[in-house]
N, C-alpha and C. Protein backbone atom coordinates (compact mmCIF):
# COMPACT_ATOMS: atom_id res chain seq x y z
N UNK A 1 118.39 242.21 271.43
CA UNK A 1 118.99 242.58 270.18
C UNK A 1 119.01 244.12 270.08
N UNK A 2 120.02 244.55 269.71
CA UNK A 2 120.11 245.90 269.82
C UNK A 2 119.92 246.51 268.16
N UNK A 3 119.30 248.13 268.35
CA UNK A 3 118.91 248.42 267.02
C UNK A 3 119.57 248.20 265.70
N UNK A 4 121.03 248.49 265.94
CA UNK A 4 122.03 247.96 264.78
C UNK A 4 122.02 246.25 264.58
N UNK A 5 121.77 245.94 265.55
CA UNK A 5 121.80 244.24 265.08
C UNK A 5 120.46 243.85 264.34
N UNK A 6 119.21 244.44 264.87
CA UNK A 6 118.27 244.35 263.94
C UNK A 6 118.13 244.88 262.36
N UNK A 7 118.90 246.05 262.52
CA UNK A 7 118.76 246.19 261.24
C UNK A 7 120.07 245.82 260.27
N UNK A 8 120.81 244.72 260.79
CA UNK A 8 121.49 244.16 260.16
C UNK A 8 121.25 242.82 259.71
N UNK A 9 120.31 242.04 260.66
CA UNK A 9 119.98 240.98 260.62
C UNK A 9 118.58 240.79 259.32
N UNK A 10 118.04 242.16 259.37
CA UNK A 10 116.55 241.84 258.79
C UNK A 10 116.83 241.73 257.14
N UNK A 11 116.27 240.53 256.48
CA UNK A 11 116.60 239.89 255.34
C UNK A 11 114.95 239.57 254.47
N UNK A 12 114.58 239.63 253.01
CA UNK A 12 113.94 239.48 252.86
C UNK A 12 113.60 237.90 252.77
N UNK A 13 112.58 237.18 253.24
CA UNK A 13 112.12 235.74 253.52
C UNK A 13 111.15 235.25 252.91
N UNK A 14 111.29 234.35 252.35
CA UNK A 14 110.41 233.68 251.25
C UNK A 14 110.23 232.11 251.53
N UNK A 15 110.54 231.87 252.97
CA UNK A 15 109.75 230.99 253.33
C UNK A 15 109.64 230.50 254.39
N UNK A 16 108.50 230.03 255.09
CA UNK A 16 107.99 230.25 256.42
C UNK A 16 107.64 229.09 257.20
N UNK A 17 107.40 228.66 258.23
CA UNK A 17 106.69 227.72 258.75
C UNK A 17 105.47 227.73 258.67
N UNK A 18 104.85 226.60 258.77
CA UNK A 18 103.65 226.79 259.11
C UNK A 18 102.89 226.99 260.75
N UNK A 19 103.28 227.94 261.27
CA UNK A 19 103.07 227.93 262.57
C UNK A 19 102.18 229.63 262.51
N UNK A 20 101.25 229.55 263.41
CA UNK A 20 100.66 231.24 263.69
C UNK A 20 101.57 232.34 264.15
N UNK A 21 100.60 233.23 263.67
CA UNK A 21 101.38 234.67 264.81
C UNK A 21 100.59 235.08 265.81
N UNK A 22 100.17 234.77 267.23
CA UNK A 22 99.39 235.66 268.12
C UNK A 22 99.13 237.10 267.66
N UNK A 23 97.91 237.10 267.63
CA UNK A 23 97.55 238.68 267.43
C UNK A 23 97.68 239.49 267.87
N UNK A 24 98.26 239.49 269.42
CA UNK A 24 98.97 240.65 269.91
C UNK A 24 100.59 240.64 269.30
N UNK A 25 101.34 239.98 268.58
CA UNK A 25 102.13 240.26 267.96
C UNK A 25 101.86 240.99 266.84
N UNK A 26 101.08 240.75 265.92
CA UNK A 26 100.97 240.99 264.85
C UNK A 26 100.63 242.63 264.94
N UNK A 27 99.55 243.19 266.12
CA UNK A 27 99.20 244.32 266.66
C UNK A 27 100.56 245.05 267.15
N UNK A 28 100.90 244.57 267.47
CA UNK A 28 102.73 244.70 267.76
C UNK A 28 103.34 245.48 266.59
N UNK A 29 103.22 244.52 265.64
CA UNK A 29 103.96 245.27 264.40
C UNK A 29 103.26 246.28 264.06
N UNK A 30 101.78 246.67 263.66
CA UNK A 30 101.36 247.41 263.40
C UNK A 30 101.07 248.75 264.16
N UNK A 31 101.50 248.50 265.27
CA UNK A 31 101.43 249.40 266.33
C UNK A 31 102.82 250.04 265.61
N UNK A 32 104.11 249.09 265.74
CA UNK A 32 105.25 250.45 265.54
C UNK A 32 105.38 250.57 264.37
N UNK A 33 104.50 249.90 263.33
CA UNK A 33 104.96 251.24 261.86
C UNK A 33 103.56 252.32 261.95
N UNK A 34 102.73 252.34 262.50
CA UNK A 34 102.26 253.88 263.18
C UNK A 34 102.79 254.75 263.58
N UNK A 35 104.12 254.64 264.34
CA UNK A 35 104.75 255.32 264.92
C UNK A 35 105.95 256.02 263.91
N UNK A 36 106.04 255.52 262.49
CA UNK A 36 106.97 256.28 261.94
C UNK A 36 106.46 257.28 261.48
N UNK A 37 107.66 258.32 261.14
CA UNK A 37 107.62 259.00 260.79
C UNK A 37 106.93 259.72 259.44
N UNK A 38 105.90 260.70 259.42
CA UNK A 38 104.75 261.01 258.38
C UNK A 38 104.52 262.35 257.76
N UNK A 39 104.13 262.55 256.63
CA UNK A 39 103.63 263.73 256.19
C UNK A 39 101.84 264.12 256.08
N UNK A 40 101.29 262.93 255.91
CA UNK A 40 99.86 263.07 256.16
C UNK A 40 99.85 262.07 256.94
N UNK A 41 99.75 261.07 257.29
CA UNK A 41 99.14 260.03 257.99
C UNK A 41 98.29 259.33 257.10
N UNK A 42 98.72 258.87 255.81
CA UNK A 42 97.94 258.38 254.88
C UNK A 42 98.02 256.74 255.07
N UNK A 43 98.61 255.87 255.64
CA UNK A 43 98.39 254.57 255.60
C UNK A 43 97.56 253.75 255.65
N UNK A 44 96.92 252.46 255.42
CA UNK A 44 95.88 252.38 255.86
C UNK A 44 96.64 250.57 255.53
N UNK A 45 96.30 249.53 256.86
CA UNK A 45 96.80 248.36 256.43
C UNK A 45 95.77 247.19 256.92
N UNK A 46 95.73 246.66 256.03
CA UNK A 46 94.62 245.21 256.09
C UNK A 46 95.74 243.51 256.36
N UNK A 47 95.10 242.99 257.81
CA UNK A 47 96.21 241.65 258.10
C UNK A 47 95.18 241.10 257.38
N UNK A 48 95.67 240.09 256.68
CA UNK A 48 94.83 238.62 255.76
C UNK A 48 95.50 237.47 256.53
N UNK A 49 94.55 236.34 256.95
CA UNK A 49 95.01 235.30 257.49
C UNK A 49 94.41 234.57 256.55
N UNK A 50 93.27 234.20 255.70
CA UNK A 50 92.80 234.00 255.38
C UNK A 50 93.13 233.21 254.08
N UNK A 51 93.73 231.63 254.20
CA UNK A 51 94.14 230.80 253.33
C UNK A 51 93.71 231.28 251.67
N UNK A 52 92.11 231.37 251.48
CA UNK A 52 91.95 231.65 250.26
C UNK A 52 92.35 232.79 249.69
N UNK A 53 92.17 234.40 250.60
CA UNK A 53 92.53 235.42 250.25
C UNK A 53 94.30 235.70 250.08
N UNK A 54 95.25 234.75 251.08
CA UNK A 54 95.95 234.68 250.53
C UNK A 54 96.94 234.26 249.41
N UNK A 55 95.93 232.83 249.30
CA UNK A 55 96.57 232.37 247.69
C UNK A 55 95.94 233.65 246.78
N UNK A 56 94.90 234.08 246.78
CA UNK A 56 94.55 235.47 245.61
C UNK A 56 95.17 236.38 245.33
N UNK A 57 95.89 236.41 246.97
CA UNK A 57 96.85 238.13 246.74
C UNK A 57 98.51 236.93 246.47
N UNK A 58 98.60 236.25 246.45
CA UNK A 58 99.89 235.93 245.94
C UNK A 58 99.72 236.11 244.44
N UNK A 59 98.23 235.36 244.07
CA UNK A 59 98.20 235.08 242.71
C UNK A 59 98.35 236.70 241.72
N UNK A 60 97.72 237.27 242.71
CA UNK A 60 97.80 238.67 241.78
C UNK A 60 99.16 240.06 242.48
N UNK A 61 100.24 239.36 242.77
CA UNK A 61 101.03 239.49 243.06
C UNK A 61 102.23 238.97 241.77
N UNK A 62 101.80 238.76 240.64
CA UNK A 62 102.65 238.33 239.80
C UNK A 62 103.34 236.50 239.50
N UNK A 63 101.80 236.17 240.34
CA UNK A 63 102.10 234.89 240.84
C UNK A 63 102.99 234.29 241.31
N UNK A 64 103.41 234.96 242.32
CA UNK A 64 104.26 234.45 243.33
C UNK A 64 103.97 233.66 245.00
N UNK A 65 103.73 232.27 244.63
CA UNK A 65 102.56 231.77 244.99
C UNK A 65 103.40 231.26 246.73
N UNK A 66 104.61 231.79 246.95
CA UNK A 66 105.34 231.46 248.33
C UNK A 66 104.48 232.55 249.20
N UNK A 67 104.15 232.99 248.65
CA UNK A 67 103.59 234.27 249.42
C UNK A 67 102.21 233.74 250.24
N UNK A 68 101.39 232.98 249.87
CA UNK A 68 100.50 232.46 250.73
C UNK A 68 101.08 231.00 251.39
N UNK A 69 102.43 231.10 251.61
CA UNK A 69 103.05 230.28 252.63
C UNK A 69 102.88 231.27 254.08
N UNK A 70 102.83 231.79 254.01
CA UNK A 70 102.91 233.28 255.30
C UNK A 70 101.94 232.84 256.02
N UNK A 71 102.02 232.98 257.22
CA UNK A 71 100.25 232.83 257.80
C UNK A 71 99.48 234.24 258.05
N UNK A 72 100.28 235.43 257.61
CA UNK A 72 99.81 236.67 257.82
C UNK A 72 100.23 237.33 256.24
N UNK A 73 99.65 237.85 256.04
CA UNK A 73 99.91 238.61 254.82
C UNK A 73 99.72 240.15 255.12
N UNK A 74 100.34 241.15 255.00
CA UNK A 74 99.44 242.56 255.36
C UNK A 74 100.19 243.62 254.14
N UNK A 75 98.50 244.19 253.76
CA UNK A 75 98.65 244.68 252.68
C UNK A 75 99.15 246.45 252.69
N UNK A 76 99.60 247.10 252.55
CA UNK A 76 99.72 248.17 253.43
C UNK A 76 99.39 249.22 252.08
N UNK A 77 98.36 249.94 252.15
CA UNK A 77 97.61 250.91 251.31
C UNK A 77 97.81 252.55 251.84
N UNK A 78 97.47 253.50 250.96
CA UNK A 78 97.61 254.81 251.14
C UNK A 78 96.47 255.46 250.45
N UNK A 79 95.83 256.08 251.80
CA UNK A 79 94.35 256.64 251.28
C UNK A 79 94.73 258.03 250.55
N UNK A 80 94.46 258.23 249.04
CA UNK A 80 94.67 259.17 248.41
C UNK A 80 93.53 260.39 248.06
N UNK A 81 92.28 259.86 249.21
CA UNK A 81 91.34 261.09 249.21
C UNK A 81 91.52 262.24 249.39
N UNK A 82 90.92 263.24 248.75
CA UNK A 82 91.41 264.64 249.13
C UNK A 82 92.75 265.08 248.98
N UNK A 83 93.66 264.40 248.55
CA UNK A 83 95.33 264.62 248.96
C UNK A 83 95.63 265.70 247.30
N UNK A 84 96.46 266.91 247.51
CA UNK A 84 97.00 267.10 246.48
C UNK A 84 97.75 265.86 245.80
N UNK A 85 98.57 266.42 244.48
CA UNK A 85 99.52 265.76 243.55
C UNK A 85 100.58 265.38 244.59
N UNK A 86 101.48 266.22 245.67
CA UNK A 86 102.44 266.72 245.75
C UNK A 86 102.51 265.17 247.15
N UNK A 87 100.97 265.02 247.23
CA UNK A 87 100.93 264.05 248.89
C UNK A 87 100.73 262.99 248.21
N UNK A 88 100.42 262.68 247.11
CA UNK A 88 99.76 261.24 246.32
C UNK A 88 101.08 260.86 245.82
N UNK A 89 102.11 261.71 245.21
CA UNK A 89 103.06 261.25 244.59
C UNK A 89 104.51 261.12 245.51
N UNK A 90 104.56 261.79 246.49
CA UNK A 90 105.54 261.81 247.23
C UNK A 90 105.14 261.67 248.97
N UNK A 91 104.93 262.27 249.32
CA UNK A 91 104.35 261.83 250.71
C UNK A 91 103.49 260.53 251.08
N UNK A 92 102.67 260.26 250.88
CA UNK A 92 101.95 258.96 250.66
C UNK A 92 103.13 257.88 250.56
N UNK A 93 104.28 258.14 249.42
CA UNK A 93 105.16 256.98 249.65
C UNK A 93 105.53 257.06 250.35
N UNK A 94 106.84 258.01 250.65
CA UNK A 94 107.38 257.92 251.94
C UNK A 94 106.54 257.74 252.99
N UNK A 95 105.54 258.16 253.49
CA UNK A 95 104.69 257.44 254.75
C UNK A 95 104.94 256.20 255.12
N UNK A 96 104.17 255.64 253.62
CA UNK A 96 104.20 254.27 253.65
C UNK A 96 105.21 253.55 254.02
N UNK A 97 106.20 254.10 253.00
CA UNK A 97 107.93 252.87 253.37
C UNK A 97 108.03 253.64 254.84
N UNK A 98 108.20 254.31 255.12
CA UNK A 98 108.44 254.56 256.59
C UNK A 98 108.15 253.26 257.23
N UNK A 99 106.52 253.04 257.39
CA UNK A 99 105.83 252.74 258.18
C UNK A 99 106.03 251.14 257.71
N UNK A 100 106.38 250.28 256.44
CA UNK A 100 106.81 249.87 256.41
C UNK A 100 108.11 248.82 256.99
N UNK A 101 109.10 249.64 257.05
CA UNK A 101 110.33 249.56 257.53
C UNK A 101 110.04 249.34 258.93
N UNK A 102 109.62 250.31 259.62
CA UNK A 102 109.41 250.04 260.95
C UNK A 102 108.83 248.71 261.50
N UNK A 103 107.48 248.15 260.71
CA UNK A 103 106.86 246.97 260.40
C UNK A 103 107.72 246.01 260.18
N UNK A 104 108.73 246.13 259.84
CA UNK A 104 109.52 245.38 258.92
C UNK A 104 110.99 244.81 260.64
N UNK A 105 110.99 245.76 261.02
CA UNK A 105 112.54 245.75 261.91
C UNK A 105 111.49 245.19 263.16
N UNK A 106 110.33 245.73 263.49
CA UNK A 106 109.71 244.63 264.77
C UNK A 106 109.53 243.70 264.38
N UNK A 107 109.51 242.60 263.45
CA UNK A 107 109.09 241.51 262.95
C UNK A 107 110.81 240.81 263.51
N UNK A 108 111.50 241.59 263.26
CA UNK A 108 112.51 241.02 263.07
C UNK A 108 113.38 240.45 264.84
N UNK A 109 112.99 241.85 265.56
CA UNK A 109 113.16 241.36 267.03
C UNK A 109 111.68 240.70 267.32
N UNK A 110 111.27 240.16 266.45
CA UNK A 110 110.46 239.39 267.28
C UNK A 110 110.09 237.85 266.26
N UNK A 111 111.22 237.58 266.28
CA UNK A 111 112.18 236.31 265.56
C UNK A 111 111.14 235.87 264.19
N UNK A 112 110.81 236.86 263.54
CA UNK A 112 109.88 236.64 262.38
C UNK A 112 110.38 237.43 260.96
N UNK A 113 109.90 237.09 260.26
CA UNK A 113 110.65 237.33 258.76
C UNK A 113 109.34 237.94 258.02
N UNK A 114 109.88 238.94 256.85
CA UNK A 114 109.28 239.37 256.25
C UNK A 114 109.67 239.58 254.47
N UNK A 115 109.23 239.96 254.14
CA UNK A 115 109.49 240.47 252.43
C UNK A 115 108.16 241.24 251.92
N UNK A 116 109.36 242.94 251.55
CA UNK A 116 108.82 244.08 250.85
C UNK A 116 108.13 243.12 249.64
N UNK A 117 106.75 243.27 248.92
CA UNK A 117 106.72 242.97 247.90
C UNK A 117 106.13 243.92 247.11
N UNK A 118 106.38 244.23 245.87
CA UNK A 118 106.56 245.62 245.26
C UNK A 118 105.52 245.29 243.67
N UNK A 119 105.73 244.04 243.52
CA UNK A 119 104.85 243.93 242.27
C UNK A 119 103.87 242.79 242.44
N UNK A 120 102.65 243.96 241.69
CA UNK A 120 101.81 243.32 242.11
C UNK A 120 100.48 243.83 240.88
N UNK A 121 99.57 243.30 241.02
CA UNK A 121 97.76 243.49 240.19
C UNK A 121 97.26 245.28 241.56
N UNK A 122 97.87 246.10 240.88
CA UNK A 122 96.98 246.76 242.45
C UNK A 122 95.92 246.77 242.43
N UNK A 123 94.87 247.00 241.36
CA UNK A 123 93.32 246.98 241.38
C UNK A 123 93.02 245.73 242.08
N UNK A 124 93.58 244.60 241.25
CA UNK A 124 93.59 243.39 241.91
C UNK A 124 93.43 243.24 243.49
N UNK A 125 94.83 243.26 244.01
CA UNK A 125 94.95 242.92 245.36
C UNK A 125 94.04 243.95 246.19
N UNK A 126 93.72 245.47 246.05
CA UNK A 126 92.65 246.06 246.18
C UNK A 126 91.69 245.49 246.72
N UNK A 127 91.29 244.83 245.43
CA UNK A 127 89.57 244.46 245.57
C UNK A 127 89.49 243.07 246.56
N UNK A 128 90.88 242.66 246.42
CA UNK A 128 90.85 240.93 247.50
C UNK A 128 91.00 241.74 248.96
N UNK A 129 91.12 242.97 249.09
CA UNK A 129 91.06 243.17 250.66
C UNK A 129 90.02 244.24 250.70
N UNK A 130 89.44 244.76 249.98
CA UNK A 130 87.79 245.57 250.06
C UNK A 130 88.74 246.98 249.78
N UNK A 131 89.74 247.87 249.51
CA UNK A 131 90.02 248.78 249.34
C UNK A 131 89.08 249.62 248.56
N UNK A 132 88.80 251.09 248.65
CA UNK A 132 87.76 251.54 247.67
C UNK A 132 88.89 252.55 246.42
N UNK A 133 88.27 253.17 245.74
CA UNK A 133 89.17 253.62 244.88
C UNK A 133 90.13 254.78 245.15
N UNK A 134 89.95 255.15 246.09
CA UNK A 134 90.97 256.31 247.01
C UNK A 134 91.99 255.50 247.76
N UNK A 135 91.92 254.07 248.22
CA UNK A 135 93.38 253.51 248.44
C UNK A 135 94.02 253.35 247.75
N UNK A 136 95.06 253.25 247.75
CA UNK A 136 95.96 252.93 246.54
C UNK A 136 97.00 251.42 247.51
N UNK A 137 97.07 250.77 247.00
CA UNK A 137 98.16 249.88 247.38
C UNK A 137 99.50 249.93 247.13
N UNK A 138 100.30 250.43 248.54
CA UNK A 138 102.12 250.69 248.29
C UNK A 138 103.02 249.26 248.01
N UNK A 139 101.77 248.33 248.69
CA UNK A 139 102.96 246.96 249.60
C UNK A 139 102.40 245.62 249.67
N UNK A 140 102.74 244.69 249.73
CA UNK A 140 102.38 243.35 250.58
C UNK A 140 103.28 242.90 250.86
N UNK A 141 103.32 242.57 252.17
CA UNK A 141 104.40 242.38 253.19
C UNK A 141 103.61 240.87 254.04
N UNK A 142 104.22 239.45 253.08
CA UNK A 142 104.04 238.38 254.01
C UNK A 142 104.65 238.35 255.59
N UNK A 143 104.18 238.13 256.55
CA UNK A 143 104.80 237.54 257.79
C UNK A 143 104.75 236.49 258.11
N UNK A 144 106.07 235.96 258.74
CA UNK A 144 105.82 234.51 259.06
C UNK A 144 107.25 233.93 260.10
N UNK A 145 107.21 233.00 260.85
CA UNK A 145 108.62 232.56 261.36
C UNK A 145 109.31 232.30 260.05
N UNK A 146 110.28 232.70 259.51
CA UNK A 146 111.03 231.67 259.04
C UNK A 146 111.46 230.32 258.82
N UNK A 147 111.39 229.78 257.57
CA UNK A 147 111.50 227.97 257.48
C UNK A 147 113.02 227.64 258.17
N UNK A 148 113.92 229.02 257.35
CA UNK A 148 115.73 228.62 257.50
C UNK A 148 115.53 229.89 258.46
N UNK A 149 116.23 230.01 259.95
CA UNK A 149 116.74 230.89 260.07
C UNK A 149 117.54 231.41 259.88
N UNK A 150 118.89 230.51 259.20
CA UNK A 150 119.85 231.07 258.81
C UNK A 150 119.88 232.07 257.76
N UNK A 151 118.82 232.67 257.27
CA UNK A 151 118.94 233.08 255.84
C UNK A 151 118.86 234.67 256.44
N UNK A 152 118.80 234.84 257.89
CA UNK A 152 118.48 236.17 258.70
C UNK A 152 120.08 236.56 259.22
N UNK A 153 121.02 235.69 258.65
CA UNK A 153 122.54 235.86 259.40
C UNK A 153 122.80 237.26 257.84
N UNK A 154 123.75 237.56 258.68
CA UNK A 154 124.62 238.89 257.93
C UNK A 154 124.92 238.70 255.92
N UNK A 155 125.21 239.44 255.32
CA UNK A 155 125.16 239.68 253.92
C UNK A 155 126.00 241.02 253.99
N UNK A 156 126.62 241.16 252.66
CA UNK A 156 127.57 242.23 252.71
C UNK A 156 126.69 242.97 252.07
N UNK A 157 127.32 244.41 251.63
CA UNK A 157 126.11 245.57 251.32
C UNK A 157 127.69 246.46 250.47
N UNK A 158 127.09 247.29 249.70
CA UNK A 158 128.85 247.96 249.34
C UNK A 158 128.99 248.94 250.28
N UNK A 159 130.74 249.18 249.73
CA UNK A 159 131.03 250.42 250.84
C UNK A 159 130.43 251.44 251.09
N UNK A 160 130.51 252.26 251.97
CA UNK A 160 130.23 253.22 251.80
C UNK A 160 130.62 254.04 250.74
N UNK A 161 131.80 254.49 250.92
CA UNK A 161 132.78 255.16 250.10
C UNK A 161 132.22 255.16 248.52
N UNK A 162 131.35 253.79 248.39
CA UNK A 162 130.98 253.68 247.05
C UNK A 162 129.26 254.55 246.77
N UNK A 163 128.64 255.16 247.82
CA UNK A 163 127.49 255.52 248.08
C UNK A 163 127.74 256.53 248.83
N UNK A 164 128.23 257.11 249.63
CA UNK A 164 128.25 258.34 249.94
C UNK A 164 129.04 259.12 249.48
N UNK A 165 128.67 260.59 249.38
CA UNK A 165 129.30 261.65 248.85
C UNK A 165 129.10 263.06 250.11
N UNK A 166 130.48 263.63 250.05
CA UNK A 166 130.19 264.85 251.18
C UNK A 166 129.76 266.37 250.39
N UNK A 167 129.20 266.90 250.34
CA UNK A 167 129.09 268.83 249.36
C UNK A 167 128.40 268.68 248.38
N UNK A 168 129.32 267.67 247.38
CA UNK A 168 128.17 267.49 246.18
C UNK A 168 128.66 265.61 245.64
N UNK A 169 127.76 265.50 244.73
CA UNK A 169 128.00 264.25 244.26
C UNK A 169 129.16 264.12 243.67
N UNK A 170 130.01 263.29 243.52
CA UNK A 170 131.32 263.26 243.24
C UNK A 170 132.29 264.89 243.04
């Protein structure tokens, strides 16, 4: 699969088999969202396999309880020790979604599905993976094969023309 096909194909998935991920896959993914691109190196990510911990972090996820359908859950945090305003409020994210994304597109050549999840209990999900009060939680990002694969086929997106601008905005 070539890079444009992956990142055309990758779809958010909300539901999974029940089948494992080998841990050298899963090390896989986490290996290449290391590799994105950073301003501190603030990430810090916890895999949950762990049936009970993941019904907890679904539950405090806004109770969105598909989420401990996943057999991997990974929580992806940003250590905000020591960091100015300028790294807590802006760098720290971008790290994160970087590292994210990247997480996100190996899952995908490696016929597995994922979903950004954005709301959530953060103290909450925190404390269900031992975070101390200098992490902050960006993410939870279930992994899993996909139940439908079809739901990984193409989707339209708008034009460009409707999103890009050349000099200045309109």
């Amino acid at each position: 699969m070539t890079l444009e096909e992956i990142i055309k194909t990758r779809r958010s998935v909300r539901e999974f088999l029940d089948k494992p991920i080998p841990k050298e896959v899963i090390m896989k993914l986490l290996d290449m969202a290391r590799w994105a691109p950073y301003a501190c190196e603030c990430w810090r990510f916890v895999v949950v396999q762990d049936e009970g911990r993941r019904k907890a972090i679904a539950k405090a996820a806004s109770e969105q309880h598909w989420i401990a359908t996943a057999p991997v859950v990974i929580v992806v945090g940003a250590d905000i020790e020591g960091r100015g305003e300028r790294s807590i409020n802006l760098y720290c994210v971008q790290d994160t979604a970087a590292a994210i994304q990247n997480l996100m597109l190996t899952a995908v050549k490696e016929g597995l599905g994922t979903c950004w999840i954005g709301s959530f209990d953060e103290r909450g999900v925190a404390d269900i993976v031992g975070f101390p009060e200098t992490v902050e939680v960006m993410a939870v990002v279930p992994v899993g094969h996909p139940k439908n694969p079809q739901i990984m086929e193409g989707e339209k997106r708008r034009p460009l023309e409707e999103v890009v601008f050349w000099e200045t905005y309109k």
